[in-house]
C-alpha atoms as a PDB file:
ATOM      1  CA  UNK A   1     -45.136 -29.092   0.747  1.00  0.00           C
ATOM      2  CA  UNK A   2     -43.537 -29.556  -2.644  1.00  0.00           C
ATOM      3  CA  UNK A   3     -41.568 -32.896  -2.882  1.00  0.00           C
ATOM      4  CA  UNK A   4     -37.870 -32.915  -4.211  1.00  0.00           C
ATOM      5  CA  UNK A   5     -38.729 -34.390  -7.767  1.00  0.00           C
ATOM      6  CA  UNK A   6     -41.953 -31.929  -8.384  1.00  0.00           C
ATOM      7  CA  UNK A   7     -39.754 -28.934  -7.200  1.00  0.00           C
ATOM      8  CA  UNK A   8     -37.432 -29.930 -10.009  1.00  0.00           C
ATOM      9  CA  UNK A   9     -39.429 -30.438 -13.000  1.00  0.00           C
ATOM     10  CA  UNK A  10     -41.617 -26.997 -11.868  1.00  0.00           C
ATOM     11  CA  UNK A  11     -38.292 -25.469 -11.919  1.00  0.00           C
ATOM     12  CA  UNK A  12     -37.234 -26.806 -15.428  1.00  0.00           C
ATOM     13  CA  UNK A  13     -40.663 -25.854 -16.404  1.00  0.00           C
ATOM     14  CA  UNK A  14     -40.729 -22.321 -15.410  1.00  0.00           C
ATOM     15  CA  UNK A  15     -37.538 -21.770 -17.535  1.00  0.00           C
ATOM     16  CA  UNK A  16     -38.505 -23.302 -20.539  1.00  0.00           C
ATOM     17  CA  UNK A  17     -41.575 -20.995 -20.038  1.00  0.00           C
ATOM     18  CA  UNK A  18     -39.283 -17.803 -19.420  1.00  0.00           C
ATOM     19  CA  UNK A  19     -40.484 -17.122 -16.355  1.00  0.00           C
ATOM     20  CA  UNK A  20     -37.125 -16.590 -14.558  1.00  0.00           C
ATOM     21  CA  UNK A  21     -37.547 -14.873 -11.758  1.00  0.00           C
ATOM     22  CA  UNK A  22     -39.888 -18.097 -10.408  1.00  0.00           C
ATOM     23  CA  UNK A  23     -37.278 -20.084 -10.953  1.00  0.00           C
ATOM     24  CA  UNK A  24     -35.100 -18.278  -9.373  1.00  0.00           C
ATOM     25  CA  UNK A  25     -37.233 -18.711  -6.233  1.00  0.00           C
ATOM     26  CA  UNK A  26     -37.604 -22.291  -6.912  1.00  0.00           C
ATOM     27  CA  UNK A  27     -33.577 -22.706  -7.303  1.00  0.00           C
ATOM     28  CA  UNK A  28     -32.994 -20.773  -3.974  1.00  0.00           C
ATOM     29  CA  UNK A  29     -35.408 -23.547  -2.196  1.00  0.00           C
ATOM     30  CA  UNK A  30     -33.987 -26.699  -4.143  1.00  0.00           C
ATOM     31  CA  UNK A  31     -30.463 -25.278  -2.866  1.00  0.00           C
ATOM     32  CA  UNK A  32     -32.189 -24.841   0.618  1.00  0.00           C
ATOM     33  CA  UNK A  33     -33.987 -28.385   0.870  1.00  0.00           C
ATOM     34  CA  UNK A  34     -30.214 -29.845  -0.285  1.00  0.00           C
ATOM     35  CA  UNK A  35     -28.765 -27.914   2.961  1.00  0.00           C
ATOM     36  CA  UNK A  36     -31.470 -29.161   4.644  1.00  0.00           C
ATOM     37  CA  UNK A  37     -31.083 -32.480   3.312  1.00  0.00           C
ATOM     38  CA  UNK A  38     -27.210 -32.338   3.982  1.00  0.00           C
ATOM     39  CA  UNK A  39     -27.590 -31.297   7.456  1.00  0.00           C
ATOM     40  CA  UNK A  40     -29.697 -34.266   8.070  1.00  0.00           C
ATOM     41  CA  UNK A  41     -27.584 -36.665   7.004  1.00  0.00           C
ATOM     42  CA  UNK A  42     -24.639 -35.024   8.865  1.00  0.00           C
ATOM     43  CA  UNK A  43     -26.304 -35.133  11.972  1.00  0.00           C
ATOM     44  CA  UNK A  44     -27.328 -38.911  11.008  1.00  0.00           C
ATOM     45  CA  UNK A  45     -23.892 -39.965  10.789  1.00  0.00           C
ATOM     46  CA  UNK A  46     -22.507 -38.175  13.932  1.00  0.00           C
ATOM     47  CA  UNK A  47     -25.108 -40.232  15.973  1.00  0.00           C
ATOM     48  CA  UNK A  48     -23.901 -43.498  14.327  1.00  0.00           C
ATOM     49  CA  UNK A  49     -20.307 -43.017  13.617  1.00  0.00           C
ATOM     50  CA  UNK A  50     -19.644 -40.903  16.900  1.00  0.00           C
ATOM     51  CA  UNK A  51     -17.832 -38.509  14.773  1.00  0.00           C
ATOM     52  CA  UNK A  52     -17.537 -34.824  15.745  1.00  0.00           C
ATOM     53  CA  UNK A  53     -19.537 -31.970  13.136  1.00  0.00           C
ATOM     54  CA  UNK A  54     -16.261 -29.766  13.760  1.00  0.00           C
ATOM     55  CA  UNK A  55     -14.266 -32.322  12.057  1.00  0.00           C
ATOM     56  CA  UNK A  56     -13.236 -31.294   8.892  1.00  0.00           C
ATOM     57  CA  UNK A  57     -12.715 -34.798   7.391  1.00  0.00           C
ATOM     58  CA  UNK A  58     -16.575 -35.234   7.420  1.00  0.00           C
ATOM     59  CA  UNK A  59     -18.023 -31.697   5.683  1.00  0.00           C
ATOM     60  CA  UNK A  60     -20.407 -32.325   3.109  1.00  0.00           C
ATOM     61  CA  UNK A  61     -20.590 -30.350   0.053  1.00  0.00           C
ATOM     62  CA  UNK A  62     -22.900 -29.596  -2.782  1.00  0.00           C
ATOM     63  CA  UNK A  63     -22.777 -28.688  -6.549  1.00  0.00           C
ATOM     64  CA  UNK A  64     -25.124 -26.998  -8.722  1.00  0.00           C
ATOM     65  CA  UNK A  65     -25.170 -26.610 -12.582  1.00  0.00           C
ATOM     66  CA  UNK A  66     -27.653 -23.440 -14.054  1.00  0.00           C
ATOM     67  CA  UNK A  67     -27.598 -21.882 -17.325  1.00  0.00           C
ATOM     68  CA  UNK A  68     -28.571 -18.294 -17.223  1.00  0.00           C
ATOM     69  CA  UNK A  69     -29.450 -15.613 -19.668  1.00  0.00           C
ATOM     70  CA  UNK A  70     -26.515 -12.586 -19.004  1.00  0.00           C
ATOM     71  CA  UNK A  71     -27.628  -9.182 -17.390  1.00  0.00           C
ATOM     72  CA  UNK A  72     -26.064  -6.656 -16.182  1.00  0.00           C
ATOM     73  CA  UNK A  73     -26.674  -8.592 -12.377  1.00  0.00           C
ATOM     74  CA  UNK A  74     -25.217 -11.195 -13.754  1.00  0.00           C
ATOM     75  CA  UNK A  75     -21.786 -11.501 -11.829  1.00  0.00           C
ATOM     76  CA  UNK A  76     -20.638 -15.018 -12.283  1.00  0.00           C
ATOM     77  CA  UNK A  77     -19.600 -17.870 -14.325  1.00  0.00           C
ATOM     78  CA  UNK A  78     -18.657 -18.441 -17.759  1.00  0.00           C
ATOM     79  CA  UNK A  79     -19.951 -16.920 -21.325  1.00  0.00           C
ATOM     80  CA  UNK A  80     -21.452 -19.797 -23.117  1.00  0.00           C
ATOM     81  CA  UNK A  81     -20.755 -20.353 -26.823  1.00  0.00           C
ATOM     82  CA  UNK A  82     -23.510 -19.249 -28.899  1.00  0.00           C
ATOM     83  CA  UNK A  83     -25.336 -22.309 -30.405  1.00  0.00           C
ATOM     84  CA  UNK A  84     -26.527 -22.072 -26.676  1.00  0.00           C
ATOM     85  CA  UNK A  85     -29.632 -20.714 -26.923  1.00  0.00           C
ATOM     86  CA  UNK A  86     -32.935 -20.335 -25.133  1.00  0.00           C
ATOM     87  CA  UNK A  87     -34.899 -22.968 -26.150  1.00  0.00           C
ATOM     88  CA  UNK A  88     -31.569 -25.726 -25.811  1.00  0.00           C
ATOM     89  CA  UNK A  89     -30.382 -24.438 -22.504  1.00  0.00           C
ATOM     90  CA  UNK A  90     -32.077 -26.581 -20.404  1.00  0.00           C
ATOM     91  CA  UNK A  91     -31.276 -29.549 -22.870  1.00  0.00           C
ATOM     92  CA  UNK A  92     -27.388 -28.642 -21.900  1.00  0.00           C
ATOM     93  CA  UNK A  93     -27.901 -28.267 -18.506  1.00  0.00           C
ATOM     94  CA  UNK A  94     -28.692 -31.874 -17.966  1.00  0.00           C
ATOM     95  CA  UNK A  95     -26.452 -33.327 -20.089  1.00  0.00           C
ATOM     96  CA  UNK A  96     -23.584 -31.691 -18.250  1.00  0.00           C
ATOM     97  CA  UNK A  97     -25.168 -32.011 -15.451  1.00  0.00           C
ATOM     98  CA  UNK A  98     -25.045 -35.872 -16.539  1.00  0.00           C
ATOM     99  CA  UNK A  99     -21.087 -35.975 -17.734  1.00  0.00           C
ATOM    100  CA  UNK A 100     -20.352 -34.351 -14.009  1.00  0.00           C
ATOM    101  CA  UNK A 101     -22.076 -37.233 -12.180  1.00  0.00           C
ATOM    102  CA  UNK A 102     -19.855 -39.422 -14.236  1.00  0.00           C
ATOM    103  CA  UNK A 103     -16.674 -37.846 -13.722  1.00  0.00           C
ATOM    104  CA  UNK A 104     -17.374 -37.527  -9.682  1.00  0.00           C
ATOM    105  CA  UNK A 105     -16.142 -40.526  -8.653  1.00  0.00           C
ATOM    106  CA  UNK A 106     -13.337 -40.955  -6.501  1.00  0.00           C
ATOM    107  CA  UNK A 107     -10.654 -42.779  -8.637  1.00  0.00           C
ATOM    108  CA  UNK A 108     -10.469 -39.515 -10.820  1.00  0.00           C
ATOM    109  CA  UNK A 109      -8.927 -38.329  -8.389  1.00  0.00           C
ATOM    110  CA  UNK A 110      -5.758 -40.676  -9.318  1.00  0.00           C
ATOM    111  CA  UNK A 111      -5.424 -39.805 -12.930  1.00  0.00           C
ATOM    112  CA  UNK A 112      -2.978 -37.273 -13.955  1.00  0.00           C
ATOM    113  CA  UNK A 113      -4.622 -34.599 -15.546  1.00  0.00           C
ATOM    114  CA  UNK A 114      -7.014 -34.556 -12.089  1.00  0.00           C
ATOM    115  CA  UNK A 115      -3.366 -34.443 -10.280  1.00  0.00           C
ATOM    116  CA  UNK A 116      -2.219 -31.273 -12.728  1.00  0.00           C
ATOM    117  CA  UNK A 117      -5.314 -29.428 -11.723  1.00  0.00           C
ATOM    118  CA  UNK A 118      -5.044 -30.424  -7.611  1.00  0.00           C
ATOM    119  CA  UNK A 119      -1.520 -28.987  -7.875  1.00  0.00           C
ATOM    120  CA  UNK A 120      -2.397 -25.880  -9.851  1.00  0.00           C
ATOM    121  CA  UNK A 121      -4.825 -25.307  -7.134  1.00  0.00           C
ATOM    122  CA  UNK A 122      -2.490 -26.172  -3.971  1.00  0.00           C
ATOM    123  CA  UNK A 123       0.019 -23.508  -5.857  1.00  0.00           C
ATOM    124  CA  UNK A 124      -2.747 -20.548  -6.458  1.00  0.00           C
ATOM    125  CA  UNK A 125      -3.378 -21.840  -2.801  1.00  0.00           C
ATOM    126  CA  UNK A 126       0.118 -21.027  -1.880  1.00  0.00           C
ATOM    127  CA  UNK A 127       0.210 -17.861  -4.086  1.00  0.00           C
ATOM    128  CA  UNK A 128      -2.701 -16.367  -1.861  1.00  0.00           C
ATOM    129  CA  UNK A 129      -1.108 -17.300   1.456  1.00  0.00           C
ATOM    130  CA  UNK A 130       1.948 -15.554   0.811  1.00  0.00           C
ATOM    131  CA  UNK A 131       0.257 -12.706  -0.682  1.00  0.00           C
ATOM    132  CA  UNK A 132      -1.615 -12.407   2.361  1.00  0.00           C
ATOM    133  CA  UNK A 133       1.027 -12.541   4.098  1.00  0.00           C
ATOM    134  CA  UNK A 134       3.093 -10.230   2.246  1.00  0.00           C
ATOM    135  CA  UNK A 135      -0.043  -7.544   2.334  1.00  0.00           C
ATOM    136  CA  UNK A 136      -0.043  -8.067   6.458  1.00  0.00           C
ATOM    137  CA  UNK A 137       3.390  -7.294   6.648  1.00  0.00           C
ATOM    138  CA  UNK A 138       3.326  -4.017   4.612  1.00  0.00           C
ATOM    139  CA  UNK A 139       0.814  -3.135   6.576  1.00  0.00           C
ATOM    140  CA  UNK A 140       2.086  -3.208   9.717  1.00  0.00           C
ATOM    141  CA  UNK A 141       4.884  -0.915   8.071  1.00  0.00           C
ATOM    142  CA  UNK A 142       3.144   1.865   7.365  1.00  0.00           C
ATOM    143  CA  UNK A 143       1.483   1.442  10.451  1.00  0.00           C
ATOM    144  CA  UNK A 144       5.180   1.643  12.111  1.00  0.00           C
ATOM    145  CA  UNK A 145       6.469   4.250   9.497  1.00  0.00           C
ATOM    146  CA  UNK A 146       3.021   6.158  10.485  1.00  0.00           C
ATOM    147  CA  UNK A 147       4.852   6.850  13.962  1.00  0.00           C
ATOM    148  CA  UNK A 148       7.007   9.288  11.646  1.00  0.00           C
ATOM    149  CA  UNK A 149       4.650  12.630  11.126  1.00  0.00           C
ATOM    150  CA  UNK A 150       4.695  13.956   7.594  1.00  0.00           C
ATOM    151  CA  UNK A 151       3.565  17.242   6.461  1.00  0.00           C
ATOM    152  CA  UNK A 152       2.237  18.290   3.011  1.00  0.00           C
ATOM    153  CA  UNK A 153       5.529  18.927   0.727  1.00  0.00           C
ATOM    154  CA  UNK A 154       4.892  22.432   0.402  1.00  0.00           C
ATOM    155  CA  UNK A 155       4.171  23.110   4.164  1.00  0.00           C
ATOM    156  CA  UNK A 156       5.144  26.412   5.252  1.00  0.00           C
ATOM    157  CA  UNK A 157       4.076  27.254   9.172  1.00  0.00           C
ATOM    158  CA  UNK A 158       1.406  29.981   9.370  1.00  0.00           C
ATOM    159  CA  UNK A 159       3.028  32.799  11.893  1.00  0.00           C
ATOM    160  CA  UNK A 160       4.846  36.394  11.317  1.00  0.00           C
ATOM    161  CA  UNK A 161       7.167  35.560  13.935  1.00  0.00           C
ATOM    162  CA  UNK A 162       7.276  31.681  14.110  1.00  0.00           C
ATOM    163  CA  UNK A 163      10.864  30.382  13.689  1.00  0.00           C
ATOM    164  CA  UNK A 164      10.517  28.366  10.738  1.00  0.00           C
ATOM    165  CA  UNK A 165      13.894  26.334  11.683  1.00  0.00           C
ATOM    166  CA  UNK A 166      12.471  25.282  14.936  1.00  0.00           C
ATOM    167  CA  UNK A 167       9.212  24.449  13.392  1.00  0.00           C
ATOM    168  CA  UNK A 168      10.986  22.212  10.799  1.00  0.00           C
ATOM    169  CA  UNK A 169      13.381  20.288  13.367  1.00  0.00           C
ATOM    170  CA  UNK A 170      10.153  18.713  15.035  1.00  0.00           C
ATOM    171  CA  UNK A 171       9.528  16.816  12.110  1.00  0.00           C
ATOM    172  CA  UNK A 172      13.217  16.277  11.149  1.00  0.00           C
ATOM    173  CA  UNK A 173      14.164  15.189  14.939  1.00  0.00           C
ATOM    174  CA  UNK A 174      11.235  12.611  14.139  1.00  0.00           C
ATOM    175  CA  UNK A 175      13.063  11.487  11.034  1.00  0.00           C
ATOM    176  CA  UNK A 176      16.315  10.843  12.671  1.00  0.00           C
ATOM    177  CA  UNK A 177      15.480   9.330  15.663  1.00  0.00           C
ATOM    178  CA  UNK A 178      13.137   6.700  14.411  1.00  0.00           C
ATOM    179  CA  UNK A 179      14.003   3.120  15.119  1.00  0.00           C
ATOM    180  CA  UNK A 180      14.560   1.202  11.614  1.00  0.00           C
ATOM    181  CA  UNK A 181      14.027  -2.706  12.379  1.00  0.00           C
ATOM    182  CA  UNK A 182      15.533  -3.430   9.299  1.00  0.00           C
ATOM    183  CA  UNK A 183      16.432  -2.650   5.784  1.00  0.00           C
ATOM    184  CA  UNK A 184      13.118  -1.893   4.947  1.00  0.00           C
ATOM    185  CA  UNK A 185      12.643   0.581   7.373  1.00  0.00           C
ATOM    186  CA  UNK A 186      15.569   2.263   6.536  1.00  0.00           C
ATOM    187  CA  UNK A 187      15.268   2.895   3.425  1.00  0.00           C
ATOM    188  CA  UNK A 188      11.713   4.649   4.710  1.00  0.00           C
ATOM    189  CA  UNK A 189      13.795   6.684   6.433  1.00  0.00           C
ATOM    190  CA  UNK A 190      16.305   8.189   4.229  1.00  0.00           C
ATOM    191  CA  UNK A 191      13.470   8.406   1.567  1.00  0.00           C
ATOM    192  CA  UNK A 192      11.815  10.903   4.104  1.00  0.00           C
ATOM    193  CA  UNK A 193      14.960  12.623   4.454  1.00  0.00           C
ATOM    194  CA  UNK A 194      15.340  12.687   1.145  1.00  0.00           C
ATOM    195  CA  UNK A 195      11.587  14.236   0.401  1.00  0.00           C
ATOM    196  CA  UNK A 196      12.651  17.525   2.062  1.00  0.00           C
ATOM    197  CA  UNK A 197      15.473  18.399  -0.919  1.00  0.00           C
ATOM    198  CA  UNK A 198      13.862  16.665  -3.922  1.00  0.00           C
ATOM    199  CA  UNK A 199       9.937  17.850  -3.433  1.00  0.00           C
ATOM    200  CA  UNK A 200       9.718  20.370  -0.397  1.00  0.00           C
ATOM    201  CA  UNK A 201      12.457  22.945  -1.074  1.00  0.00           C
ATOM    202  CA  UNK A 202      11.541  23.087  -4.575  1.00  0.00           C
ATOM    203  CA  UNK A 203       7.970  23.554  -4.509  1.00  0.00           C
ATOM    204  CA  UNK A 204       8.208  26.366  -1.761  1.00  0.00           C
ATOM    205  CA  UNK A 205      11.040  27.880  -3.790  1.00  0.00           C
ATOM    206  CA  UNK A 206       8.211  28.035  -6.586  1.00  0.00           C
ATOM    207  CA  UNK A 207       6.087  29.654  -4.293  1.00  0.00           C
ATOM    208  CA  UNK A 208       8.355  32.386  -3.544  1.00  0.00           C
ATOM    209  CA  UNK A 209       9.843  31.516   0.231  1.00  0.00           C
ATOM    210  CA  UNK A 210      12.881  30.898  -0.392  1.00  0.00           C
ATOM    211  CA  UNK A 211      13.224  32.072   3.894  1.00  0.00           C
ATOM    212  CA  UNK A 212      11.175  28.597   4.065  1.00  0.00           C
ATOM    213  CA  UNK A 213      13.440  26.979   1.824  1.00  0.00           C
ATOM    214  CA  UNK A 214      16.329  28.366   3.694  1.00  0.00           C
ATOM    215  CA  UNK A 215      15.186  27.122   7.130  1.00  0.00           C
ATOM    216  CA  UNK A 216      14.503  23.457   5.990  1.00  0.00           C
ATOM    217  CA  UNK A 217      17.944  23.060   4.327  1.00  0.00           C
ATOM    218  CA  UNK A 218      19.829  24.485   7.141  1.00  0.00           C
ATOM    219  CA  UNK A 219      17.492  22.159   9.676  1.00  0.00           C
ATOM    220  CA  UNK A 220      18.307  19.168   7.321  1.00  0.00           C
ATOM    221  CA  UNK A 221      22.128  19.848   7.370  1.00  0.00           C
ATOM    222  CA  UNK A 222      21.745  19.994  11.015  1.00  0.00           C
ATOM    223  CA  UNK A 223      20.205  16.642  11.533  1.00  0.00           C
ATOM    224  CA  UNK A 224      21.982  14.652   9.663  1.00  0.00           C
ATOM    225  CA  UNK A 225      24.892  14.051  11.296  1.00  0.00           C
ATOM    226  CA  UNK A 226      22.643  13.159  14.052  1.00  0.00           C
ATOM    227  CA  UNK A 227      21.644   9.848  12.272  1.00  0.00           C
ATOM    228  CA  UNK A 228      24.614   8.912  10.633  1.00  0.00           C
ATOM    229  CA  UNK A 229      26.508   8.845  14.150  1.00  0.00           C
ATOM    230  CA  UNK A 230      23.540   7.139  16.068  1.00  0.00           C
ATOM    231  CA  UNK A 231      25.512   3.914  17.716  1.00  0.00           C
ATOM    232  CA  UNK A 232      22.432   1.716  17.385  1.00  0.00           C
ATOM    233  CA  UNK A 233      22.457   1.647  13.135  1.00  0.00           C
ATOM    234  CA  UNK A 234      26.097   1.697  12.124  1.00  0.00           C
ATOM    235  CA  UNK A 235      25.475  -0.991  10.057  1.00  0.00           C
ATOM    236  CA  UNK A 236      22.787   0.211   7.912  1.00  0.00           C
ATOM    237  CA  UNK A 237      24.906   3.500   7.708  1.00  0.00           C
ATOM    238  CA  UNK A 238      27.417   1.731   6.432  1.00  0.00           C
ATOM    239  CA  UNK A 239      26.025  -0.501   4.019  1.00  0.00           C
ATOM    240  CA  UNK A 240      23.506   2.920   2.637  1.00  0.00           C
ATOM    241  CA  UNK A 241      27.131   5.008   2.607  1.00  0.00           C
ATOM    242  CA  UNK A 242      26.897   6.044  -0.591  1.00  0.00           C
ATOM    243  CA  UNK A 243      23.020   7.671  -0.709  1.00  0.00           C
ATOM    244  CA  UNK A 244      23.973   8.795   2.974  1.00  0.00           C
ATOM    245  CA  UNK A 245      26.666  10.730   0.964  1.00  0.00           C
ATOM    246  CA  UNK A 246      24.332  11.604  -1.864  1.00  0.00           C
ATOM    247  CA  UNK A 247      21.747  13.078   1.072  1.00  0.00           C
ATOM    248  CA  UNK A 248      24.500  15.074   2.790  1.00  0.00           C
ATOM    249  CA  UNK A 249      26.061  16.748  -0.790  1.00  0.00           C
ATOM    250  CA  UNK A 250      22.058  17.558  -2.316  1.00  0.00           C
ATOM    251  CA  UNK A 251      21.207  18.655   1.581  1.00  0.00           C
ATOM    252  CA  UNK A 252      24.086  21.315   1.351  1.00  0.00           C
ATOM    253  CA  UNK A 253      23.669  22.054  -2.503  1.00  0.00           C
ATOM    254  CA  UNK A 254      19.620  22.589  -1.550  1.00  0.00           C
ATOM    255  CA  UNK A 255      21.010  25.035   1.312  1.00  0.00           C
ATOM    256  CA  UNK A 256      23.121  27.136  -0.822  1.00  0.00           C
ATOM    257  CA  UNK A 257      20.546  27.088  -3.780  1.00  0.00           C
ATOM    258  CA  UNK A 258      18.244  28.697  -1.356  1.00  0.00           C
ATOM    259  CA  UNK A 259      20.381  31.637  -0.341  1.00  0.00           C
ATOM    260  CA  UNK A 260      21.145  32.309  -3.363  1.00  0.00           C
ATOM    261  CA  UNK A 261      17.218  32.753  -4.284  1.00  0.00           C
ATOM    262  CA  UNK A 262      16.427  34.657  -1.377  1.00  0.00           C
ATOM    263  CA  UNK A 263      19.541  37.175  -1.951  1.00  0.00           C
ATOM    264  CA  UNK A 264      19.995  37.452   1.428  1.00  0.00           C
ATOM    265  CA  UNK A 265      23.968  38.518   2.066  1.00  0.00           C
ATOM    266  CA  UNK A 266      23.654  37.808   5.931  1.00  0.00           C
ATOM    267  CA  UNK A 267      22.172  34.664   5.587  1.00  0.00           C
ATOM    268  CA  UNK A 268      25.401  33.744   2.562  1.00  0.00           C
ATOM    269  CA  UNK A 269      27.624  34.915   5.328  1.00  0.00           C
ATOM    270  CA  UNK A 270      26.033  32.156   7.488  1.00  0.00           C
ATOM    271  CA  UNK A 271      25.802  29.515   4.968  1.00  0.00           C
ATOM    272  CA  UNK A 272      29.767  30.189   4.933  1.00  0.00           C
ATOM    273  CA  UNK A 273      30.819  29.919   7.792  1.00  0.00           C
ATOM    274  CA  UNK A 274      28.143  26.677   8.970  1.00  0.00           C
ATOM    275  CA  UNK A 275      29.753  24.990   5.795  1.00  0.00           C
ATOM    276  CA  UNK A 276      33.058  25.951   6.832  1.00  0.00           C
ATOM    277  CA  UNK A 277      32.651  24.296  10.482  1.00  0.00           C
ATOM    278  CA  UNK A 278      30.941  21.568   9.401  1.00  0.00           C
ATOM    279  CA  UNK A 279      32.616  20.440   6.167  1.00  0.00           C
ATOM    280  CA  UNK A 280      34.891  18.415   8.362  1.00  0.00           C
ATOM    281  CA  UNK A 281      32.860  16.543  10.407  1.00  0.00           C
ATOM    282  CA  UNK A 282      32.575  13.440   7.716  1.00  0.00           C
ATOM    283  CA  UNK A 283      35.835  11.791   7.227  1.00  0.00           C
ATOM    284  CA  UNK A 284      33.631   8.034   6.258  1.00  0.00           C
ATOM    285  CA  UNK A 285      33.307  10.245   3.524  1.00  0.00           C
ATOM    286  CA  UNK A 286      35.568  10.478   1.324  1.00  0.00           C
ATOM    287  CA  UNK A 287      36.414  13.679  -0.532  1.00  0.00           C
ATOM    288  CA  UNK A 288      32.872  15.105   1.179  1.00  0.00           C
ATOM    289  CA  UNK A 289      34.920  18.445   2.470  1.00  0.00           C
ATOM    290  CA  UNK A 290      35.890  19.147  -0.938  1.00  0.00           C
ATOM    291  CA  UNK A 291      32.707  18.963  -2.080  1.00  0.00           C
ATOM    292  CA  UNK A 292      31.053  20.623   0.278  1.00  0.00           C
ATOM    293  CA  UNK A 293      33.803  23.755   0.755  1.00  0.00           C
ATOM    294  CA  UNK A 294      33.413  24.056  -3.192  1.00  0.00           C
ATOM    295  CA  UNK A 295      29.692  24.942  -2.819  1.00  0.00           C
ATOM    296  CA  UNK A 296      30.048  27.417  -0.960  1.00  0.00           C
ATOM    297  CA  UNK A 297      28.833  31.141  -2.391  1.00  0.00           C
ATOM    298  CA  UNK A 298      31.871  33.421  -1.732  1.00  0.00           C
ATOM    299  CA  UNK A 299      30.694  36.288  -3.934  1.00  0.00           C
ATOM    300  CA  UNK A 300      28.587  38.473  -2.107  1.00  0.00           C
ATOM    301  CA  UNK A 301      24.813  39.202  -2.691  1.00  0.00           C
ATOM    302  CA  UNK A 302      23.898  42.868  -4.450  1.00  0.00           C
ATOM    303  CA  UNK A 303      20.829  44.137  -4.035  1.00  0.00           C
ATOM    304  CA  UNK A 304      17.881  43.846  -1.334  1.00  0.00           C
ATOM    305  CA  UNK A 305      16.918  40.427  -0.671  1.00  0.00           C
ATOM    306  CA  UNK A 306      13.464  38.721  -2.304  1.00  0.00           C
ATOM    307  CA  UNK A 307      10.780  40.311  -0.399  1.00  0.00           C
ATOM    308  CA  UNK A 308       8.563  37.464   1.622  1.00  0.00           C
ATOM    309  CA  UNK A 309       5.394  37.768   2.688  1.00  0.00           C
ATOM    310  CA  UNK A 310       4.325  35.809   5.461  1.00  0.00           C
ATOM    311  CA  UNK A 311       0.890  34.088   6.670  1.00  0.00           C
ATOM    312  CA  UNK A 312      -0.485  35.088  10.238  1.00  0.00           C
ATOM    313  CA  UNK A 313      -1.864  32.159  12.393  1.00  0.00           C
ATOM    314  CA  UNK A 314      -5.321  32.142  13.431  1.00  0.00           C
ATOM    315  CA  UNK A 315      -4.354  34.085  16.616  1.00  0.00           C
ATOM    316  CA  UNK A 316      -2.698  36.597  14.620  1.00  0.00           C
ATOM    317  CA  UNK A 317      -5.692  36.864  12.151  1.00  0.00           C
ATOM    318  CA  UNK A 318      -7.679  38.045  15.546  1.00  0.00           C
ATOM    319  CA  UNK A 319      -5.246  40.568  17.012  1.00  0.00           C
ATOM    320  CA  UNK A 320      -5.779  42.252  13.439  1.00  0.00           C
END
């Protein structure tokens, strides 16, 4: 069994030799004789002192000061200037290694530039907590916004006869009924309401469905009014009244842009009258009815509407 001094000066030895990866070896069992050493003494001074190893006022702990070459394995510590070289290393690694044992006493501990640095750490401390904490909590919010299904933007429903308005509503009735907790979770909520105007209808207008477009709009319209009268959030409503508004004008606007793509003159006749009924159902609003009644498309369509081609479903496909 090597003794504590001999395992030192074999290590120093192998690196002044070059021989690194012994001395790596050697390190890893001077660090394990100091645990070893350590564990000793801990036990020693429970059996004396009565004190308990839990405790956290009596952990030991241990320092170690190497100077390695860089590699690419290399994935600590600091870059060392450069009239650090090979043959000096070990000549700097025991003088610092001498100016630490100097400094490690414990009336350092009182002077003020130790202070500076044992605040700096107790803030970065503090800086972690909260950023833990903050990370835990926006977690658990898209965990609770998860409860709220989302399809791809551009989701049509596969199916020559599947209602796409009814397909639509499922999600929307998710939308509006969810339970915000706060203002946070409202905002997630009108931001999914919002998704369906600004990304979906546009992209499937792209694609050529405007009957897809047409059926989310008219779904949206729909729903809204069933959040904005819920009796549970009329305070959120009412502090979010403006985008509310801005959702229920670019919900209509998004309805009407659709009809007018597909160039479908029953559907226009439908988009007139469902403004015309429900123009009047927002008086927190001001000036909404105006709004809305002027988008209405009063000139009728000419021509045949845009043609559509839908997808079958996978039971369709096998009818075929």
């Amino acid at each position: 069994m090597w003794f504590w001094g001999e395992l030192q000066e074999l290590y120093s030895y192998r690196l002044i030799n070059g021989d690194f990866k012994l001395a790596e070896e050697i390190k890893q069992e001077i660090i394990k004789r100091q645990v070893e050493i350590t564990n000793l003494l801990r036990v020693h001074f429970v059996k004396n002192d009565n004190m308990e190893i839990n405790n956290p006022q009596y952990k030991s702990f241990l320092w170690h000061l190497d100077i390695e070459p860089f590699t690419w394995k290399t994935c600590y510590g600091e870059p060392c200037p450069p009239f650090v070289t090979e043959e000096n290393k070990e000549a700097w690694r025991r003088y610092l290694e001498k100016l630490i044992k100097k400094h490690l006493k414990a009336e350092v501990m009182n002077t003020p530039e130790f202070r500076e640095i044992e605040t700096m750490v107790s803030y970065e401390k503090l800086v972690r907590i909260k950023n833990d904490e903050q990370r835990k909590r926006m977690m658990e919010r898209q965990r609770y916004w998860a409860r709220m299904e989302r399809p791809r933007i551009n989701y049509i429903p596969k199916g020559l006869s599947v209602n796409y308005e009814e397909e639509y509503s499922k999600y929307l009735m998710q939308e509006v009924s969810f339970e915000p907790r706060d203002n946070d979770d409202f905002m997630a909520q009108l931001r999914l309401l919002e998704r369906w105007h600004k990304k979906s209808i546009p992209q499937i207008l792209e694609k050529n469905r405007p009957d897809a477009a047409y059926a989310i709009a008219m779904a949206l319209c729909k729903h809204i009014p069933l959040l904005i009268n819920r009796d549970d959030i009329q305070d959120l409503v009412g502090e979010y009244k403006r985008r509310i508004g801005k959702l229920l004008f670019d919900s209509y606007q998004a309805l009407v842009v659709a009809v007018k793509a597909w160039n479908h003159e029953e559907k226009r006749q439908e988009v007139c009258r469902f403004i015309a009924e429900t123009a009047g159902q927002y008086p927190n609003h001001r000036g909404m009815k105006k709004k809305l009644m002027d988008l209405m498309p009063e000139t009728p369509f000419e021509g045949e509407p845009m043609a559509v081609t839908r997808e079958p479903n996978d039971m369709e496909k096998s009818l075929l």
